[in-house]
Protein backbone atom coordinates (compact mmCIF):
# COMPACT_ATOMS: atom_id res chain seq x y z
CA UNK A 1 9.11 -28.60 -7.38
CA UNK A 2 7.77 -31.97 -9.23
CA UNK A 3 8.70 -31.88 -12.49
CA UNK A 4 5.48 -33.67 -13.65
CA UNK A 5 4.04 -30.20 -11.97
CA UNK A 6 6.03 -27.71 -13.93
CA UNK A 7 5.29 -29.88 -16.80
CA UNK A 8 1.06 -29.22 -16.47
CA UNK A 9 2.35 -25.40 -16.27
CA UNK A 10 3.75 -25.48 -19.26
CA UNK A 11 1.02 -27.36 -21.35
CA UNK A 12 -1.92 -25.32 -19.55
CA UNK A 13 -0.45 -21.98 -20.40
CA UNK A 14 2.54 -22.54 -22.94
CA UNK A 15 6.50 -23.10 -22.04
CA UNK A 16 7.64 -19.84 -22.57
CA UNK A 17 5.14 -18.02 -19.59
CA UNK A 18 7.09 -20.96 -17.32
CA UNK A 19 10.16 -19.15 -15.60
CA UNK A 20 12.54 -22.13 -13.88
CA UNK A 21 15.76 -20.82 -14.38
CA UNK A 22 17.65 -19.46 -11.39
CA UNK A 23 18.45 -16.07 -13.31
CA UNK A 24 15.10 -15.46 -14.50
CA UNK A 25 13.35 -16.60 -11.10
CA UNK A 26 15.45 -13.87 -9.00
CA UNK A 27 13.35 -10.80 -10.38
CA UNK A 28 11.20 -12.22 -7.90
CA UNK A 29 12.29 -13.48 -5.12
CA UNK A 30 11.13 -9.88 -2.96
CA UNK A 31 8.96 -6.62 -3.69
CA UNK A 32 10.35 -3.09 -2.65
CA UNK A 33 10.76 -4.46 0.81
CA UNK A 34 14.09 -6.08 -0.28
CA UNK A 35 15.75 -7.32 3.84
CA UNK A 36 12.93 -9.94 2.86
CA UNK A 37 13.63 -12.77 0.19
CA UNK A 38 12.58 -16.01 -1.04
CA UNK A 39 13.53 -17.67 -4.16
CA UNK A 40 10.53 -18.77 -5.90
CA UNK A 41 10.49 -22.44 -7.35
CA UNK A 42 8.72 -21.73 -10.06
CA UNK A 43 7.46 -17.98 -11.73
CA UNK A 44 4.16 -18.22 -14.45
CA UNK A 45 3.08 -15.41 -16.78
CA UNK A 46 -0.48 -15.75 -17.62
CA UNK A 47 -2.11 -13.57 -20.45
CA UNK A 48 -6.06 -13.75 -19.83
CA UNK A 49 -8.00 -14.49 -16.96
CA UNK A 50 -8.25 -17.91 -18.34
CA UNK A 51 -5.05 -18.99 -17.94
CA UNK A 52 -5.27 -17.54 -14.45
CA UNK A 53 -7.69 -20.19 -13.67
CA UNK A 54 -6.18 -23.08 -15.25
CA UNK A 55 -2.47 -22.14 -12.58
CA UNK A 56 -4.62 -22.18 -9.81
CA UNK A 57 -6.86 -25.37 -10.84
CA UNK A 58 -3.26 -27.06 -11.22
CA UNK A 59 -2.25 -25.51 -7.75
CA UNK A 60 -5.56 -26.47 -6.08
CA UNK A 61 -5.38 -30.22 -7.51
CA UNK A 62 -1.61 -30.55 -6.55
CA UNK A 63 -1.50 -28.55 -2.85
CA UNK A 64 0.99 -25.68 -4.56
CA UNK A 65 0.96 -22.33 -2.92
CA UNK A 66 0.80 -20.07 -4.85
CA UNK A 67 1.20 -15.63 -4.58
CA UNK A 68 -0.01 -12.98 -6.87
CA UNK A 69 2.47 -10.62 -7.70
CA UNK A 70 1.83 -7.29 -9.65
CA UNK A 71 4.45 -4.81 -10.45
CA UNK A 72 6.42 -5.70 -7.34
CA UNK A 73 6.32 -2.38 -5.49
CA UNK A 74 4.99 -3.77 -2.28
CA UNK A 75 6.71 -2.30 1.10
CA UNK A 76 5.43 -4.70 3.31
CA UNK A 77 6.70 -8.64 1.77
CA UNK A 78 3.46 -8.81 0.86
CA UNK A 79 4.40 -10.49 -2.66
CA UNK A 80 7.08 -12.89 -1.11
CA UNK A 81 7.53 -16.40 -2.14
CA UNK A 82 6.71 -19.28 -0.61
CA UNK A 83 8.51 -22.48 -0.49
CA UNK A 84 7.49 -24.77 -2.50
CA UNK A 85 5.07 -22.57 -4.49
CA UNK A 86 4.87 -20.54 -7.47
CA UNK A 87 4.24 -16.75 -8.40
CA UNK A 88 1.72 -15.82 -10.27
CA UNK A 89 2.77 -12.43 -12.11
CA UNK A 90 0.12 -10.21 -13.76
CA UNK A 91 2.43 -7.68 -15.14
CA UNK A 92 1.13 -8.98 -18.77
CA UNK A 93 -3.09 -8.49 -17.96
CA UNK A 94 -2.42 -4.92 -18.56
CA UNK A 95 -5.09 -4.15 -21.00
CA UNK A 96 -7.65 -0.91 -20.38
CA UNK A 97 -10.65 -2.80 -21.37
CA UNK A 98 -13.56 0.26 -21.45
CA UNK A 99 -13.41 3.69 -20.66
CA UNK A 100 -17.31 4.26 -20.02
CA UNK A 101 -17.36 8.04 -19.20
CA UNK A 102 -21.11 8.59 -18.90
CA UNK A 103 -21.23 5.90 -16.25
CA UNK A 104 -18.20 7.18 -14.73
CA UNK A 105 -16.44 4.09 -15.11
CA UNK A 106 -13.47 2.36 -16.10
CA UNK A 107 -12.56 -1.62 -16.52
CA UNK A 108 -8.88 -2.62 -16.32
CA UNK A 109 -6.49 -5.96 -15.86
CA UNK A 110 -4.68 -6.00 -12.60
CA UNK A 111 -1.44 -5.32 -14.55
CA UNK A 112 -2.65 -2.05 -15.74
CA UNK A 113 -0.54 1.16 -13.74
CA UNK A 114 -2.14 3.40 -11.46
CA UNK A 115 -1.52 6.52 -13.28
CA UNK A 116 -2.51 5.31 -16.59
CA UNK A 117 -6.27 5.83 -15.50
CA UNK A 118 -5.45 9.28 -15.03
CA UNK A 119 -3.88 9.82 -18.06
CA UNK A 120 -7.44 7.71 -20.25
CA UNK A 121 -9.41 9.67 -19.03
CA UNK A 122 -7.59 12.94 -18.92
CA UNK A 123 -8.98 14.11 -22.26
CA UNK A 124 -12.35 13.70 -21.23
CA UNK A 125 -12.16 16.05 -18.07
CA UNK A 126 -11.86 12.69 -15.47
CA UNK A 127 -9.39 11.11 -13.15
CA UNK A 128 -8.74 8.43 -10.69
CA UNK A 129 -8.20 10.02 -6.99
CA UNK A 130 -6.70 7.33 -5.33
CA UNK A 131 -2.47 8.30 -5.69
CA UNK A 132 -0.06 6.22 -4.12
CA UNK A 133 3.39 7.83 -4.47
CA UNK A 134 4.36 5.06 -6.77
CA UNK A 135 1.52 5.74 -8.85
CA UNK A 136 3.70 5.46 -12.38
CA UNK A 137 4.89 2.45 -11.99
CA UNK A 138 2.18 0.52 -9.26
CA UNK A 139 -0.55 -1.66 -10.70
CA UNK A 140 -4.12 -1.62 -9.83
CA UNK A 141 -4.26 -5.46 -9.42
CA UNK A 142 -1.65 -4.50 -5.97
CA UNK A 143 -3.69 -1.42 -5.09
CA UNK A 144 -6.54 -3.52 -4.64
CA UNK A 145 -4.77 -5.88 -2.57
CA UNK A 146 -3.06 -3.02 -0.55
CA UNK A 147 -5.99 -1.05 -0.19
CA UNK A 148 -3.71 1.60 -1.42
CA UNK A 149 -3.86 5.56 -0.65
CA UNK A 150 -1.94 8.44 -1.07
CA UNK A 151 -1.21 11.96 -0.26
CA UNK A 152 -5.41 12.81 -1.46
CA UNK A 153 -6.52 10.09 0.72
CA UNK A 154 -8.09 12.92 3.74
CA UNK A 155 -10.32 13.81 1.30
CA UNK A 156 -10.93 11.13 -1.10
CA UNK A 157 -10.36 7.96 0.81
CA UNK A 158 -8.80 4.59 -0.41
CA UNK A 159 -8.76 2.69 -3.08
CA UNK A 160 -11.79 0.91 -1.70
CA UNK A 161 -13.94 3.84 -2.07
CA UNK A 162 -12.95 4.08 -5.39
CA UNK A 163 -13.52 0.34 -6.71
CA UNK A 164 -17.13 -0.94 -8.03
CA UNK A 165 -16.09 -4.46 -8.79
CA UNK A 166 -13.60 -6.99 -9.59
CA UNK A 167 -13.39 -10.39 -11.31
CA UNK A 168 -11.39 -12.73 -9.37
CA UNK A 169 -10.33 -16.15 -9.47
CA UNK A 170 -10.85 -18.25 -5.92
CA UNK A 171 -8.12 -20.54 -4.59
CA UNK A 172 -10.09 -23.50 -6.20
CA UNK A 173 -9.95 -21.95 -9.92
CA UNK A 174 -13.34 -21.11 -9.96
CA UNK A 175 -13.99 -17.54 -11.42
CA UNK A 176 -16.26 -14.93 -10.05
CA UNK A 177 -17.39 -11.61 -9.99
CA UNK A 178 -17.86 -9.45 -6.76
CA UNK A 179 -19.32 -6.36 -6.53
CA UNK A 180 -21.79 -4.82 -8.87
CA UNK A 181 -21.31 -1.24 -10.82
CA UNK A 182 -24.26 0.14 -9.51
CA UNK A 183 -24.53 2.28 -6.72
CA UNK A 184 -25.77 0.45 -4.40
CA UNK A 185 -26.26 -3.74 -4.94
CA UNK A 186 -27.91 -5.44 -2.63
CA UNK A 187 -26.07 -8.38 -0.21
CA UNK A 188 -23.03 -8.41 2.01
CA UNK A 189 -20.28 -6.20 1.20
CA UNK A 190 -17.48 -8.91 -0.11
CA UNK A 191 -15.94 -6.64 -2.20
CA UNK A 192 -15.13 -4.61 0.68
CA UNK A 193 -13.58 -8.00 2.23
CA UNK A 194 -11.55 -8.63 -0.66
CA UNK A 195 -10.18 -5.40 -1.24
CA UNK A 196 -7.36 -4.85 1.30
CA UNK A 197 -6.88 -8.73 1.98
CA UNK A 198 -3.54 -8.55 0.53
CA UNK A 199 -4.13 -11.69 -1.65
CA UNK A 200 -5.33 -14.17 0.40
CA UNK A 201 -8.63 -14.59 -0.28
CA UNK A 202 -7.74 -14.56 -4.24
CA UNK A 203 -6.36 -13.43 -7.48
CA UNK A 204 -7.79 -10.54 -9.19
CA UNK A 205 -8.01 -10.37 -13.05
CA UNK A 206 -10.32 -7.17 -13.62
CA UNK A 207 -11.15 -4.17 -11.74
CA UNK A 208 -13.89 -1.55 -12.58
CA UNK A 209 -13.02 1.26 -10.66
CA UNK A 210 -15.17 5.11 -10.39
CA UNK A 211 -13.97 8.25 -12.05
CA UNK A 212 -14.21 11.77 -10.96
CA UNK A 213 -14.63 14.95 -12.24
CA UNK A 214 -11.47 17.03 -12.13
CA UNK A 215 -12.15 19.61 -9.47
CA UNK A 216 -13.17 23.50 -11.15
CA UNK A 217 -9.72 24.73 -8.66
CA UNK A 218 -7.06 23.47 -7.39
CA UNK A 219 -4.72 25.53 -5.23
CA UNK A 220 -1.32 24.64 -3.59
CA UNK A 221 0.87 26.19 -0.86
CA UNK A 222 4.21 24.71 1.16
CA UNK A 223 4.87 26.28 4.53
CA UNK A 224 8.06 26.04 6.56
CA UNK A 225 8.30 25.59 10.02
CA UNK A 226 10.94 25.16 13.10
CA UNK A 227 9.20 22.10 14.78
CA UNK A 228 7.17 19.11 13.92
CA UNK A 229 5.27 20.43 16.69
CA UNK A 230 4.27 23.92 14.57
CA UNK A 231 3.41 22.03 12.21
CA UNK A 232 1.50 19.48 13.54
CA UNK A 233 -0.48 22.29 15.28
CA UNK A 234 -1.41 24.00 11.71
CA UNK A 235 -2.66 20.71 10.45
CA UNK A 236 -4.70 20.37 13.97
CA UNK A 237 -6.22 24.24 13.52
CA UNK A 238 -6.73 23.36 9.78
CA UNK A 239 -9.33 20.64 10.19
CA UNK A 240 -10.47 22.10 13.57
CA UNK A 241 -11.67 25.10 11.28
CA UNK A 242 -13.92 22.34 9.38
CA UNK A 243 -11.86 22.55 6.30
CA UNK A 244 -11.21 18.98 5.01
CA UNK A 245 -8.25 19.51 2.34
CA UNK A 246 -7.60 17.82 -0.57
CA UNK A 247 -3.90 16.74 0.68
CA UNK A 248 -1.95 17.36 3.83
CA UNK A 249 1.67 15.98 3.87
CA UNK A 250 4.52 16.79 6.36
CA UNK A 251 8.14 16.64 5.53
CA UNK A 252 11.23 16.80 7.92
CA UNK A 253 14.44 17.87 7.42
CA UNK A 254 16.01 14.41 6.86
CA UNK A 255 13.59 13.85 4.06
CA UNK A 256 14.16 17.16 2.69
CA UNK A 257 17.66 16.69 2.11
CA UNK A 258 17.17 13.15 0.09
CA UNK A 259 14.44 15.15 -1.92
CA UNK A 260 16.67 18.27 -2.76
CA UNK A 261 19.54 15.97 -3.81
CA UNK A 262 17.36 13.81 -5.86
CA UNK A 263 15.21 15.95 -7.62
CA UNK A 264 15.61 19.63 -6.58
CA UNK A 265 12.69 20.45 -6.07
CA UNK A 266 13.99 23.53 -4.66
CA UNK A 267 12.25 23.74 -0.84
CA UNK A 268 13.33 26.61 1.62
CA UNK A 269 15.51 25.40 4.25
CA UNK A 270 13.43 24.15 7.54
CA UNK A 271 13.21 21.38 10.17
CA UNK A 272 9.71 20.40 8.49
CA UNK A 273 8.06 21.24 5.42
CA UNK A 274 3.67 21.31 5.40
CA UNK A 275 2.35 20.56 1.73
CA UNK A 276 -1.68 21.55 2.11
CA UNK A 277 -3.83 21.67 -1.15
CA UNK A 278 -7.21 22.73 -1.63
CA UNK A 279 -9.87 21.73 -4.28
CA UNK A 280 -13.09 21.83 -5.16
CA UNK A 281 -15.72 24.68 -7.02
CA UNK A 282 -13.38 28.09 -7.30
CA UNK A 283 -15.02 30.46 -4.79
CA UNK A 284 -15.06 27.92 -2.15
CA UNK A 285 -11.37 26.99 -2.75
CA UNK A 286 -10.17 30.49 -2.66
CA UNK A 287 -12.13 31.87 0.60
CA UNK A 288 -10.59 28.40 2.31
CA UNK A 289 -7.21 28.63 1.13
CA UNK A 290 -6.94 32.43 2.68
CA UNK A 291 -7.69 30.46 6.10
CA UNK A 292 -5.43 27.89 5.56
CA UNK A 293 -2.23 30.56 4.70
CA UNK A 294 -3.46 32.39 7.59
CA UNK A 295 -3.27 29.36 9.94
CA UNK A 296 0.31 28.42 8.89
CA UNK A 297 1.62 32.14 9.47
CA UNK A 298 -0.33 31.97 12.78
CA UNK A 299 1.58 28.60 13.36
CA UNK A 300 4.88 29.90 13.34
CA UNK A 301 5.16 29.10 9.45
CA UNK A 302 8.79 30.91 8.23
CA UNK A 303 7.99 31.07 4.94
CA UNK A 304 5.17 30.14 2.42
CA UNK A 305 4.94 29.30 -0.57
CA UNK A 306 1.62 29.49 -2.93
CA UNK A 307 1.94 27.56 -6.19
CA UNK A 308 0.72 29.92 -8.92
CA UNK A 309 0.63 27.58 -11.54
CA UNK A 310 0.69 23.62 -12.48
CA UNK A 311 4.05 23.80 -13.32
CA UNK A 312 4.85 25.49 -9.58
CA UNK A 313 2.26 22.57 -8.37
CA UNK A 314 3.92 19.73 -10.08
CA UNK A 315 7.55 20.66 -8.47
CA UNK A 316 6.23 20.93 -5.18
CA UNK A 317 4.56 17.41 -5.25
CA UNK A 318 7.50 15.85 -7.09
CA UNK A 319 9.54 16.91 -4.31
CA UNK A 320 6.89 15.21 -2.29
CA UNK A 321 6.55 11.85 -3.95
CA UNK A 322 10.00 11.14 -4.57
CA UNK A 323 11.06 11.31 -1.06
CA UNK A 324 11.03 7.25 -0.97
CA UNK A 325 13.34 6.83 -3.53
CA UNK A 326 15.35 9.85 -2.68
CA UNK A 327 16.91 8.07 0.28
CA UNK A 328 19.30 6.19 -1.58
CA UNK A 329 20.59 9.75 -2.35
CA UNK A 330 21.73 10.17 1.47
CA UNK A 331 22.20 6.62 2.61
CA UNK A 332 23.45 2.82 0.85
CA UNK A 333 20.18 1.38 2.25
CA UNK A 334 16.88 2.52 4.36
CA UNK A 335 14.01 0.71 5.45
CA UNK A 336 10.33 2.33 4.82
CA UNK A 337 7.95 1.74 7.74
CA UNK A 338 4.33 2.63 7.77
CA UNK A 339 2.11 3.42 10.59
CA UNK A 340 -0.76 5.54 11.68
CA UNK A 341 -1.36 7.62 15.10
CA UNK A 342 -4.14 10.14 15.96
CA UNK A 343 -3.13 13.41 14.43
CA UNK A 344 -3.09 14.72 18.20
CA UNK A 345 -0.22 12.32 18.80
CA UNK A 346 1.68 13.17 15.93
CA UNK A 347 3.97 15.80 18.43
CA UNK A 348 5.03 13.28 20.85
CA UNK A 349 5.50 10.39 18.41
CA UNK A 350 7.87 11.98 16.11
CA UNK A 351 9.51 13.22 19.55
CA UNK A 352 9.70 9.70 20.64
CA UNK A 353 10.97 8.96 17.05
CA UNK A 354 13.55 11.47 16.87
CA UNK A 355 15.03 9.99 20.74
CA UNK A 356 15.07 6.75 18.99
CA UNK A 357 17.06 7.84 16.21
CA UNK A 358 19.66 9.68 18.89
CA UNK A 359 19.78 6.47 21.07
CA UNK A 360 20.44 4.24 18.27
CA UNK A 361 23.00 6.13 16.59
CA UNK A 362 21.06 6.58 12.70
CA UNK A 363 19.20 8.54 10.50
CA UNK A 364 15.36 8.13 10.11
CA UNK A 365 13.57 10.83 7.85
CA UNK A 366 9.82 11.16 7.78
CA UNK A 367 7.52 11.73 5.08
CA UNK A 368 3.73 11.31 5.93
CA UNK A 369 0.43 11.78 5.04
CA UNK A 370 -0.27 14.59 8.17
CA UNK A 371 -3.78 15.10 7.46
CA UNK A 372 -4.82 11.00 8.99
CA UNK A 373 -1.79 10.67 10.69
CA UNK A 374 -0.07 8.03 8.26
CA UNK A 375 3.08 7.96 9.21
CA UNK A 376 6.12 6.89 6.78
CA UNK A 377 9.85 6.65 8.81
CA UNK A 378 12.58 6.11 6.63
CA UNK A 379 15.19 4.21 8.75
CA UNK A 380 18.79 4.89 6.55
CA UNK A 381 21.45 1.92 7.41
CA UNK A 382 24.50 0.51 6.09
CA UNK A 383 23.74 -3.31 5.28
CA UNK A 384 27.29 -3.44 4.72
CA UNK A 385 28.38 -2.62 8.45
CA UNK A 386 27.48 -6.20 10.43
CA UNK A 387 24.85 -5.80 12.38
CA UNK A 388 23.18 -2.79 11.03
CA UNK A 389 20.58 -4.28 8.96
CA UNK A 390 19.19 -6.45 12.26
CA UNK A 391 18.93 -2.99 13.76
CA UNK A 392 17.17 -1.09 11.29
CA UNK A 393 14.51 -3.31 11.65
CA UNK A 394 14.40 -3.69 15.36
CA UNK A 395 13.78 0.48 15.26
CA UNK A 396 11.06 -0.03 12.72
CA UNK A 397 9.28 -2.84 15.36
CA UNK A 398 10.17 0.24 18.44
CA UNK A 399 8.14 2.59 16.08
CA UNK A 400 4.93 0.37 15.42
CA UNK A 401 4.97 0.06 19.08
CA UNK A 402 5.00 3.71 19.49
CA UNK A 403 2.16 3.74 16.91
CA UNK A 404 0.32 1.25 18.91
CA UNK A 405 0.80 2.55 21.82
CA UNK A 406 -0.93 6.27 21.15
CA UNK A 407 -4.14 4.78 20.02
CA UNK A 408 -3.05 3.77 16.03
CA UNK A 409 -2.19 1.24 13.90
CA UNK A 410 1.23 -0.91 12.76
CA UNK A 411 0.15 -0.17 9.12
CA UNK A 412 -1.83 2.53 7.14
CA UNK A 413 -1.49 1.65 3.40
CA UNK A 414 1.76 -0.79 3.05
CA UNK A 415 -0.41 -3.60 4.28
CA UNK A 416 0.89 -5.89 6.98
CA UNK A 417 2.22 -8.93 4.45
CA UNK A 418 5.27 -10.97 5.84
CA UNK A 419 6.95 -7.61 7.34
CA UNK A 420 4.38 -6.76 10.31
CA UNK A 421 2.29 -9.87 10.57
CA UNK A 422 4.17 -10.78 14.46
CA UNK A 423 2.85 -7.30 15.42
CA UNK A 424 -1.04 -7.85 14.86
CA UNK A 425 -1.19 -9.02 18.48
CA UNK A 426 -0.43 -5.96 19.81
CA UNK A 427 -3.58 -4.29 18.13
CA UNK A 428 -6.22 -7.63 18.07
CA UNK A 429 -6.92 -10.45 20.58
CA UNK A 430 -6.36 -14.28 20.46
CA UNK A 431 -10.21 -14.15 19.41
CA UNK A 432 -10.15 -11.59 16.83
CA UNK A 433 -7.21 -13.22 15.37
CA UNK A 434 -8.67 -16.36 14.63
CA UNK A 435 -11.93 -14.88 13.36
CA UNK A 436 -10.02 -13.59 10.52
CA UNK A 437 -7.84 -16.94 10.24
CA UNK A 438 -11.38 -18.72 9.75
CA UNK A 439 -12.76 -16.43 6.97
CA UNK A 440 -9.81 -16.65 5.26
CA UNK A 441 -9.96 -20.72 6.24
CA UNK A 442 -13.95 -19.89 4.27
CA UNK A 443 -12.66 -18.90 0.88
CA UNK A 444 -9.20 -20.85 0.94
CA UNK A 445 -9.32 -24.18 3.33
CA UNK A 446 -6.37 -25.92 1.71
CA UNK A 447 -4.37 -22.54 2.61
CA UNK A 448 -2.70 -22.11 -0.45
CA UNK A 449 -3.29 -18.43 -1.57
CA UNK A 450 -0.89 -16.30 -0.18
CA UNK A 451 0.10 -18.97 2.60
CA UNK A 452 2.33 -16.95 5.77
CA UNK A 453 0.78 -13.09 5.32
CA UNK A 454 -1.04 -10.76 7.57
CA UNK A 455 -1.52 -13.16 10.51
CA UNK A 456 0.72 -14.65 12.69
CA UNK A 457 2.49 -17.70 12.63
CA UNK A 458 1.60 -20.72 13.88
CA UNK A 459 -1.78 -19.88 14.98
CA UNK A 460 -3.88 -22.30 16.92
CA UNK A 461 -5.88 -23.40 13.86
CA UNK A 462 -2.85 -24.32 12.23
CA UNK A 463 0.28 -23.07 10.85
CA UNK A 464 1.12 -21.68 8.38
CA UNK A 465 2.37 -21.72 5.20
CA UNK A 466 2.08 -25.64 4.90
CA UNK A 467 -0.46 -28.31 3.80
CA UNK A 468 -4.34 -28.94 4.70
CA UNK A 469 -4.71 -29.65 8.20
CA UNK A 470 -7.85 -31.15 9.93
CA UNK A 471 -9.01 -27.93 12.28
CA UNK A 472 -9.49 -29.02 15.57
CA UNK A 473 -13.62 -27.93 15.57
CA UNK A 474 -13.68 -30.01 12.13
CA UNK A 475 -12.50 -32.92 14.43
CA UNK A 476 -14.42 -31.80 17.48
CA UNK A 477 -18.21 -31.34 15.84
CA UNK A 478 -18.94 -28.40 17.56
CA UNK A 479 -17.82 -25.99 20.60
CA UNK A 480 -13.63 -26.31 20.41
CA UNK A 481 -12.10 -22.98 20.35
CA UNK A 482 -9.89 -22.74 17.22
């Protein structure tokens, strides 16, 4: 990069929040996604909002692309660098600004961690519903971006449904605020546009996000099974019954093994493992739950367990939630995929998935969200053993297809970013593709935030990552497809 350019970083927002050097720059040069990498020229730590604006004032004047980073746990390259650009990291804008509980609201920086929401408002009888498994150390700025869920999504939805409004700055510097706390503000929804745009459209520096009441009961129960297929068909008979459950997650053996030898979380022996939890007013919860236990036995469920306290609760879901990580206890590497099929399909796809695995000679465990069909394969490899790490990601393409292919989608909650982005033609048209190239071209014409995510590359209006092009219906008037 220009040195006069590093040179305005450093006087807008001090020398020492200017990274250059090779060993402090390769921190960032990938999120958890790590096959993907790109050294960053240049990496700037901003404190306030402020200095936010002036990076991307610099950016917009000079034609520097430029990506938001947060705490880096991405699965999807959605935080990779660009060439020739900078990252913007927001770790530092980690400040709980107000904790308004009779509004049932809370105002954070981006850098702030999921789970430290929970823990505010804890005291006060509150918490924030949207969980991601890497809720301790993920940051609310990527959540937004991400549109991130978790194993409570069935019930309680995604982090969209959970965030009133965020302050953002707009690839020309210029600071705004989208979204109102009140119920119900009047005008287009952009909020909903921005939220799950995996930083393209701009770079959040506050979020006000809704609270909840913690539930009166919460009850807890793991059931074994034989099959993916008996379990599948308890999670099927569960919501068929109109109960809507706090969490439904399915484990198979594969990930059952990396859990047990990371954490012990001590789960019976069993092809698959069914994690359901119920919440909600006590009476309610406890006439469900006897349905629930009754549909798992009725399943072919070999054993169940019922958590009788928080400290049964918490073992069961740490078993859960550190399933990710737990692969490096059973393989050197492993790729995390993320798709979604109809929870009808779930049977035949992780039949198709488990002939993939035999065909190709490897491991994949599964760990997903059963209740909406979120699907998360763990493909274990040896990057080590030549050609191994080109294959683990051709099976994770075979599996979106699959995904695709029984009515889903290539990506639940990981987002698309630089990992899936050659795969959105198999779910949108030509047309629908360049729709979302032009609102994107609405908010960012120059193409600078986030350049070479989510959408294919090139695309007819122009590739990208690169400088500002003249669009062909600029050049036309009127009436040239683009």
């Amino acid at each position: 990069m220009d040195q006069r350019i590093v040179e305005q970083f450093r006087d807008a927002i001090g020398p020492e929040a200017v990274l250059t050097e090779p060993v402090q720059l390769v921190t960032y040069e990938c999120d958890a996604l790590p096959h993907l990498r790109s050294m960053p020229d240049v990496v700037l730590l901003p404190r306030s909002a402020a200095d936010v604006q002036k990076i991307v004032r610099i950016c917009d004047r000079e034609g520097v692309p430029f990506v938001a980073r947060g705490h880096g746990t991405g699965l999807s390259g959605g935080a990779l660098p660009v060439a020739g650009g900078v990252v913007i990291t927001l770790a530092k804008l980690n400040r709980v600004l107000e904790i308004d509980i009779p509004n049932r609201r809370v105002t954070v920086e981006p850098g702030v961690t999921n789970l430290e929401i929970t823990r505010q408002v804890a005291p006060h009888g509150y918490y924030y519903a949207p969980d991601p498994s890497s809720q301790q150390v993920c940051s609310l700025g990527g959540n937004v971006a991400e549109n991130s869920g978790g194993a409570h999504c069935l019930k309680y939805g995604f982090t969209v449904h959970h965030i009133l409004a965020v302050e953002a700055v707009l690839p020309n510097g210029e600071l705004v605020q989208i979204g109102s706390p009140l119920a119900d503000a009047p005008g287009p929804d952009v909020l909903g546009l921005l939220v799950g745009s995996e930083g393209t459209l701009a770079v959040v520096t506050k979020v006000v996000v809704r609270i909840l009441r913690k539930p009166e009961s919460v009850q807890t129960l793991l059931a074994a099974f034989n099959s993916t297929s008996e379990a599948g068909a308890a999670v099927s008979e569960i919501i068929a019954a109109g109960i809507v459950p706090a969490a439904v997650e399915m484990m198979d053996a594969v990930a059952i093994e990396a859990a047990e030898a990371a954490v012990h979380p001590n789960f019976p022996p069993a092809d698959t493992i069914l994690i359901v939890e119920l919440d909600g007013p006590s009476a309610e919860v406890a006439e469900l739950f006897g349905i629930v236990e009754a549909t798992c036995r009725n399943a072919g469920a070999t054993r169940i367990e019922v958590a009788q306290d928080e400290a049964q609760r918490g073992r069961i879901w740490k078993g859960r939630k550190a399933a990710f990580a737990a692969m490096g206890r059973i393989s050197p590497n492993y790729y995390v995929q993320d798709g979604v099929v109809p929870r009808t399909k779930l049977p035949e796809v992780m039949a198709r998935i488990r002939q993939l695995a035999e065909r190709e000679g490897i491991r994949i465990g599964n760990v997903f969200h059963a209740g909406d069909g979120n699907l998360h394969p763990l493909i274990c490899y040896d990057e080590r053993i030549e050609g191994q790490s080109a294959l683990a990601e051709r099976v994770a393409g075979e599996i979106l297809i699959y995904c695709v292919e029984a009515g889903g989608s290539i990506t639940g909650e990981h987002g698309v970013g630089a990992d899936k982005k050659e795969f959105m033609p198999r779910m949108f048209s030509e047309d629908s593709l360049d729709v979302m190239q032009s609102v994107r071209d609405a908010l960012d014409p120059k193409r600078l935030c986030n350049p070479g995510k989510v959408l294919p590359t090139p695309r007819l209006c122009g590739e990208v990552p690169g400088p500002y092009r003249e669009h062909p219906i600029e050049r036309a008037g009127l009436g040239e497809r683009f």
